[in-house]
C-alpha atoms as a PDB file:
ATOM      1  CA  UNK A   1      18.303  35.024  37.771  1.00  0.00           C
ATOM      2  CA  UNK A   2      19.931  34.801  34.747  1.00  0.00           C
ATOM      3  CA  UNK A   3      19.017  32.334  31.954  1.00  0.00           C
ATOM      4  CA  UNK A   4      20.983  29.764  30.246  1.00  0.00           C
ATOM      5  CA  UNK A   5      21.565  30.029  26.357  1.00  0.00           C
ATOM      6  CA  UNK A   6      18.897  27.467  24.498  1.00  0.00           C
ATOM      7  CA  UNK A   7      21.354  24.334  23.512  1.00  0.00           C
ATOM      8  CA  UNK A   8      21.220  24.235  19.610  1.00  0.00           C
ATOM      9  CA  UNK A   9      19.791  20.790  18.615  1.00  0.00           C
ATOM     10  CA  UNK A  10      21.512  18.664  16.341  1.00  0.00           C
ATOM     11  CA  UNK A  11      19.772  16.938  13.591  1.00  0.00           C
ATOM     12  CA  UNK A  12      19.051  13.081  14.215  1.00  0.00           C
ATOM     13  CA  UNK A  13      18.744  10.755  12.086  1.00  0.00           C
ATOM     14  CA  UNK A  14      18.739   7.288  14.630  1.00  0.00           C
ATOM     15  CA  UNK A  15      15.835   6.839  14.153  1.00  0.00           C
ATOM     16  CA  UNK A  16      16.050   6.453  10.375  1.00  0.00           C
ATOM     17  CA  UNK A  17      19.888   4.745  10.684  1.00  0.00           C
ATOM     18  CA  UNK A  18      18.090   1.747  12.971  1.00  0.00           C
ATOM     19  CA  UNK A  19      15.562   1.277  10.474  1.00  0.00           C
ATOM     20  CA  UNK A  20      18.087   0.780   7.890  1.00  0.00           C
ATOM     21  CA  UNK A  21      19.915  -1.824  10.115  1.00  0.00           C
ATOM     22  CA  UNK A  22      16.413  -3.641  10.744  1.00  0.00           C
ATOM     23  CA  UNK A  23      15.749  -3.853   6.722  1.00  0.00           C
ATOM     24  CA  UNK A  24      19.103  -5.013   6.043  1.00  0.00           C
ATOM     25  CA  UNK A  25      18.543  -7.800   8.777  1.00  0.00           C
ATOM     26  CA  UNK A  26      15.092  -8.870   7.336  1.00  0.00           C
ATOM     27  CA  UNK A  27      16.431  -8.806   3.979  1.00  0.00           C
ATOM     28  CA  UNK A  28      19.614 -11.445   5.134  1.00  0.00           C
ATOM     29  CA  UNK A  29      16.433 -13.318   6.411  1.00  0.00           C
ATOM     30  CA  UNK A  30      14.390 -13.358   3.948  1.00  0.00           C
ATOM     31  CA  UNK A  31      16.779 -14.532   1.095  1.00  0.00           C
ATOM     32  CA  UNK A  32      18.508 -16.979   3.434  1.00  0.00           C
ATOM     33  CA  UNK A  33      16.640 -19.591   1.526  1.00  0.00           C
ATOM     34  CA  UNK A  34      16.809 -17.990  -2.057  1.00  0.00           C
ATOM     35  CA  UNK A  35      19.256 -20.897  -3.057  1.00  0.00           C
ATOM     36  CA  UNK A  36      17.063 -23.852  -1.878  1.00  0.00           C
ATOM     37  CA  UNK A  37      14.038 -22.336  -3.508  1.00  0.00           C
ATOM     38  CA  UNK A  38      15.445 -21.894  -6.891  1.00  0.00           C
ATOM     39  CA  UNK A  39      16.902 -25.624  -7.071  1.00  0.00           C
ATOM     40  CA  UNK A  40      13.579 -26.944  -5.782  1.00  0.00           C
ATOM     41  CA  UNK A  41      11.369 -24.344  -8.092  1.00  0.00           C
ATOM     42  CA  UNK A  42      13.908 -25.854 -11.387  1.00  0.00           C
ATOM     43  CA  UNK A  43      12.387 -29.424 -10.233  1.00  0.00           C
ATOM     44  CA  UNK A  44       8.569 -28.813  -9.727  1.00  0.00           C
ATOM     45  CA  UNK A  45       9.136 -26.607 -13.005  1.00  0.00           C
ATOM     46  CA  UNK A  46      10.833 -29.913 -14.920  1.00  0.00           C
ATOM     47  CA  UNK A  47       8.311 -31.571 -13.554  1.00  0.00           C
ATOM     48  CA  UNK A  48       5.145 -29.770 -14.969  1.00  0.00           C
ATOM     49  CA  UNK A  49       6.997 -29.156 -18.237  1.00  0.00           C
ATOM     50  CA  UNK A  50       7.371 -33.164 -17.841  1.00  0.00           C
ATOM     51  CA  UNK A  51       3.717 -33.725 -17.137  1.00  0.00           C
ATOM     52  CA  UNK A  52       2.791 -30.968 -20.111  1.00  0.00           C
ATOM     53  CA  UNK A  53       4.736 -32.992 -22.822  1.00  0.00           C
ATOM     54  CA  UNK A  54       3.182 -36.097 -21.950  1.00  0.00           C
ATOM     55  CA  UNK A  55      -0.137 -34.464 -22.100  1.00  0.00           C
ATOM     56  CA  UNK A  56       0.448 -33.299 -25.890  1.00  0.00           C
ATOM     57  CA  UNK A  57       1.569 -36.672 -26.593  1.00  0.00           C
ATOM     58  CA  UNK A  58      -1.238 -38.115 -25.346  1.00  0.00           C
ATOM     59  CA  UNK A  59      -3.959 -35.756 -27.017  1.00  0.00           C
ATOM     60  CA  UNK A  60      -2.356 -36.739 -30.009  1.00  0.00           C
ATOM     61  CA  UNK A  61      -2.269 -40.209 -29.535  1.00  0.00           C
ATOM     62  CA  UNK A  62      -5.529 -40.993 -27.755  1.00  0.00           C
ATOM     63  CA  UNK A  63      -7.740 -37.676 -27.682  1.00  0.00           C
ATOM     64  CA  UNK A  64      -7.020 -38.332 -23.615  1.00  0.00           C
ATOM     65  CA  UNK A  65      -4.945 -36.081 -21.587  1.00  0.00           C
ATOM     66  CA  UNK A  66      -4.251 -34.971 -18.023  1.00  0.00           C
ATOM     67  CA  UNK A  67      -5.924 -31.147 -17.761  1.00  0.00           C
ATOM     68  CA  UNK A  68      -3.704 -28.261 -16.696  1.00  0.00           C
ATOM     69  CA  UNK A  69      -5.494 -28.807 -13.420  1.00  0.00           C
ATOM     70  CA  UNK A  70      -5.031 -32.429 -13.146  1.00  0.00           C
ATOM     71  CA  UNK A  71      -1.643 -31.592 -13.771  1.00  0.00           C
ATOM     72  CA  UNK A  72      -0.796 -29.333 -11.356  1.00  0.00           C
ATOM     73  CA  UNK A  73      -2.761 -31.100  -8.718  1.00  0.00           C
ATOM     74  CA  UNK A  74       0.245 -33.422  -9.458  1.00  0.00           C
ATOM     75  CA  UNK A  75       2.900 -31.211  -9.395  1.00  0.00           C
ATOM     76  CA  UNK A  76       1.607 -29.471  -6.148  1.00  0.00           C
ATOM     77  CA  UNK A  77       2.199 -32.781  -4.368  1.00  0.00           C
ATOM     78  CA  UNK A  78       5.408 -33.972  -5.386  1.00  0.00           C
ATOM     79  CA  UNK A  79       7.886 -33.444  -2.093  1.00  0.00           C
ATOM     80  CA  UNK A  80      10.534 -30.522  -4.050  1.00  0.00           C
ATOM     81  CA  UNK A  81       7.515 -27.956  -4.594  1.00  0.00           C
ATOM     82  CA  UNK A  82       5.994 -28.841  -1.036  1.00  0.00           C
ATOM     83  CA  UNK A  83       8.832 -27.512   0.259  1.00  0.00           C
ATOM     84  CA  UNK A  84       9.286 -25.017  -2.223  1.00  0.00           C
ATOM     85  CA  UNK A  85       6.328 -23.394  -1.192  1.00  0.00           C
ATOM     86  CA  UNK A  86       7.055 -24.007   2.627  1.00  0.00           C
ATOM     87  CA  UNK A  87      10.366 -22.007   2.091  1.00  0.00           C
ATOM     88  CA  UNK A  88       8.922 -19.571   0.808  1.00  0.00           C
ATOM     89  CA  UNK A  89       6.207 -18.817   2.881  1.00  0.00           C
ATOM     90  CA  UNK A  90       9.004 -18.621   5.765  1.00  0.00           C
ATOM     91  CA  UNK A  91      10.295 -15.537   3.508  1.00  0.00           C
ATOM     92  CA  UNK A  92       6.913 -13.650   3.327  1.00  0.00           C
ATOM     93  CA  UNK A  93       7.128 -12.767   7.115  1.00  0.00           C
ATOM     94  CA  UNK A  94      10.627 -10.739   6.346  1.00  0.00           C
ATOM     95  CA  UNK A  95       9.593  -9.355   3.138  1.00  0.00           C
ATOM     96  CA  UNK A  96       6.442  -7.751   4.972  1.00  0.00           C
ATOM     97  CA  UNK A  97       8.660  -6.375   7.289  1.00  0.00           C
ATOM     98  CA  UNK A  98      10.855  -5.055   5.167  1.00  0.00           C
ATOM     99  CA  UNK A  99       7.956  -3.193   3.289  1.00  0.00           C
ATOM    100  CA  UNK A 100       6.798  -1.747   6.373  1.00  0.00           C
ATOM    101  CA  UNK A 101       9.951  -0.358   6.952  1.00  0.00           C
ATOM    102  CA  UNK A 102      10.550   1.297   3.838  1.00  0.00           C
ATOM    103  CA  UNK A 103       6.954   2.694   4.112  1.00  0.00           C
ATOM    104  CA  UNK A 104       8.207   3.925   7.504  1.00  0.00           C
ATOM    105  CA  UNK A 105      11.490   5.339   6.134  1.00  0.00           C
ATOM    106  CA  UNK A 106      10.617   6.793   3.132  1.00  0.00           C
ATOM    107  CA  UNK A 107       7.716   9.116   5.716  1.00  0.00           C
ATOM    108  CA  UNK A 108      10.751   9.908   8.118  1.00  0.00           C
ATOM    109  CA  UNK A 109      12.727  12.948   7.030  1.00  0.00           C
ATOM    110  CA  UNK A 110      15.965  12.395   6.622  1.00  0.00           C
ATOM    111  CA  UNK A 111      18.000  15.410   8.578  1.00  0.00           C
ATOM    112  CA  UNK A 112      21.663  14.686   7.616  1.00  0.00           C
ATOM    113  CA  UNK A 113      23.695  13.074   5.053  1.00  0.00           C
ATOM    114  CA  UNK A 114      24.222  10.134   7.016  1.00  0.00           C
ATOM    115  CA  UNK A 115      20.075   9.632   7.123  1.00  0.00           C
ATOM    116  CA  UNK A 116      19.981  10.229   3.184  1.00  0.00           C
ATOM    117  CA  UNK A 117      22.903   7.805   2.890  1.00  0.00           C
ATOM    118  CA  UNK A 118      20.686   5.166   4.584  1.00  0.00           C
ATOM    119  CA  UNK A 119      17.462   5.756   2.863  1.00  0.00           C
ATOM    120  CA  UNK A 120      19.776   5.479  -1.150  1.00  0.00           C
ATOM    121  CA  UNK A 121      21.131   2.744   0.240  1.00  0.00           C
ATOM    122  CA  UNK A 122      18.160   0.618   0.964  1.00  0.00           C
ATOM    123  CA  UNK A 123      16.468   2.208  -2.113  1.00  0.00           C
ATOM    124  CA  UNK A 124      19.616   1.037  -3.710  1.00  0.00           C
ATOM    125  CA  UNK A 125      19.136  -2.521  -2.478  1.00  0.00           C
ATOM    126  CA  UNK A 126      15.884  -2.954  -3.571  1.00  0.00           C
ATOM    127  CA  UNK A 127      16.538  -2.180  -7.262  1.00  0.00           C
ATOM    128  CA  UNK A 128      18.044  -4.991  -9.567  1.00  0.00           C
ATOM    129  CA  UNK A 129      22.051  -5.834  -9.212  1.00  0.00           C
ATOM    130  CA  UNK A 130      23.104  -3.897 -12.019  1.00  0.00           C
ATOM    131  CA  UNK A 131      22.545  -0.808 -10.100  1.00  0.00           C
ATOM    132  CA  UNK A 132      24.826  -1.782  -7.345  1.00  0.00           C
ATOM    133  CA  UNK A 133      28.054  -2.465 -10.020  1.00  0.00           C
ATOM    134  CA  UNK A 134      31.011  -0.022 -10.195  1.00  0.00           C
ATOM    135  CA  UNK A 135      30.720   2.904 -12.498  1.00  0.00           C
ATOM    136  CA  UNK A 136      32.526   1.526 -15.580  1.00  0.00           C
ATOM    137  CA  UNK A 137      30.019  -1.425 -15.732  1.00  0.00           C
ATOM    138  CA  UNK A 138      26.935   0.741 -15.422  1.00  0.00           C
ATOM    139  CA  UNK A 139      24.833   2.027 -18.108  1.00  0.00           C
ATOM    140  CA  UNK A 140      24.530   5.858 -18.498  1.00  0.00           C
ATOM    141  CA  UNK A 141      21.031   6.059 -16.722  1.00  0.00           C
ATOM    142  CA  UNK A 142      22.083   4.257 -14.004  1.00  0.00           C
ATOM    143  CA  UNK A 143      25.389   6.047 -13.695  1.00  0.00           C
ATOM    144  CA  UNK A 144      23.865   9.298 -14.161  1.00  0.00           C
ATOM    145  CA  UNK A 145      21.110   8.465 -11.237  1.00  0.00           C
ATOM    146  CA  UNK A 146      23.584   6.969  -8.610  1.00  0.00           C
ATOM    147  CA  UNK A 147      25.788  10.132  -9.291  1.00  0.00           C
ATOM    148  CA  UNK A 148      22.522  12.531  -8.891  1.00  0.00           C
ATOM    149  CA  UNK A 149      21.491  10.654  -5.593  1.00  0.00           C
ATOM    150  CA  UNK A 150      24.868  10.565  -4.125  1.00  0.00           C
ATOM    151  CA  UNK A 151      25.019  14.665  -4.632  1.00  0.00           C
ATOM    152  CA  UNK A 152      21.721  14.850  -2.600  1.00  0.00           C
ATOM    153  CA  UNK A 153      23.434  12.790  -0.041  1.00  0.00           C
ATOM    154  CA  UNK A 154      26.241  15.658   0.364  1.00  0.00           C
ATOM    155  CA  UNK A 155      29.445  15.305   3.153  1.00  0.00           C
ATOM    156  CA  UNK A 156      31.183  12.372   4.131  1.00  0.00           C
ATOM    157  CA  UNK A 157      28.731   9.648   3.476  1.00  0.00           C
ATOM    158  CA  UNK A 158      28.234  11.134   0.068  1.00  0.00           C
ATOM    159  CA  UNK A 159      31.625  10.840  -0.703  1.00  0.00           C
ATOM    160  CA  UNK A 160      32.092   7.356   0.680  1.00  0.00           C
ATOM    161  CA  UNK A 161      29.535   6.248  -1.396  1.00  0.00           C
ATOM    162  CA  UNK A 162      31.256   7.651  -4.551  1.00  0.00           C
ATOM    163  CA  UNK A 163      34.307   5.823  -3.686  1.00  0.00           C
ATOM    164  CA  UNK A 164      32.058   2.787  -3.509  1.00  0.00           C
ATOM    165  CA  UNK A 165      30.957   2.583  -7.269  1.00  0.00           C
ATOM    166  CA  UNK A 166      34.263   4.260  -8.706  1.00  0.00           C
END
């Protein structure tokens, strides 16, 4: 009986391409209330700046003053930072699961360009904006270091990436 030939395996990276997807997702979560939570934290902020003022003033005036604990006692119940912190308490949940899958990617070999693609990208992602901007608006280092990364990428994906920043 004769044998068959041993199928050569292909590399896959699925496994690594669905946890991209999945971070993505948590990260669309997670920020959904970014907006909200910067009006309201401008407000709660005001007001303890507010509350702070008035304190000085005070100490000046009459030797009495609200404490910085007495003042943020008040600040903590006014509605804007109730909320504030409600929001973003809603975004922990997504945050933690989008460190757990970065600690999970980052420990998964990546086997093919399109795997390395998916871990820059998210590593990408989680650096500030700047490094996202096209070439002629980035600063040598970052230039430099998106160029370097995109090389280790290699093939298609590499090159669709360079076409991305150019």
């Amino acid at each position: 009986m004769a044998s068959r030939p041993a199928r050569a395996t292909l590399p896959d990276d699925s496994a690594l391409l669905a946890m991209e997807e999945q971070w993505f997702e948590q990260h669309e979560l997670a920020t959904a209330y970014d907006d909200e939570i910067m009006r309201l934290g401008t407000i709660w902020r005001d007001e303890s700046e507010r509350l702070y003022q008035e304190a000085l003033a005070s100490e000046i005036q009459s030797g009495k003053y609200l404490t910085p604990e007495e003042r943020w006692a008040a600040v903590a119940k006014i509605p804007e930072c109730i909320e504030h912190d409600r929001l973003c308490k809603l975004q922990d949940v997504h945050f933690g699961k989008m460190e757990d899958l970065v600690r999970e990617m980052w420990a998964t070999p990546a086997l093919t360009p399109e795997g390395r693609r998916a871990k820059v990208l998210v590593a990408l992602r989680m650096l500030p904006d700047r490094w996202r901007g096209r070439d002629e608006n980035a600063d040598y280092g970052i230039r430099e270091t998106r160029q370097l990364l995109i090389e280790f990428i290699g093939g298609e994906p590499g090159e669709q990436m360079r076409d991305q920043f150019a």
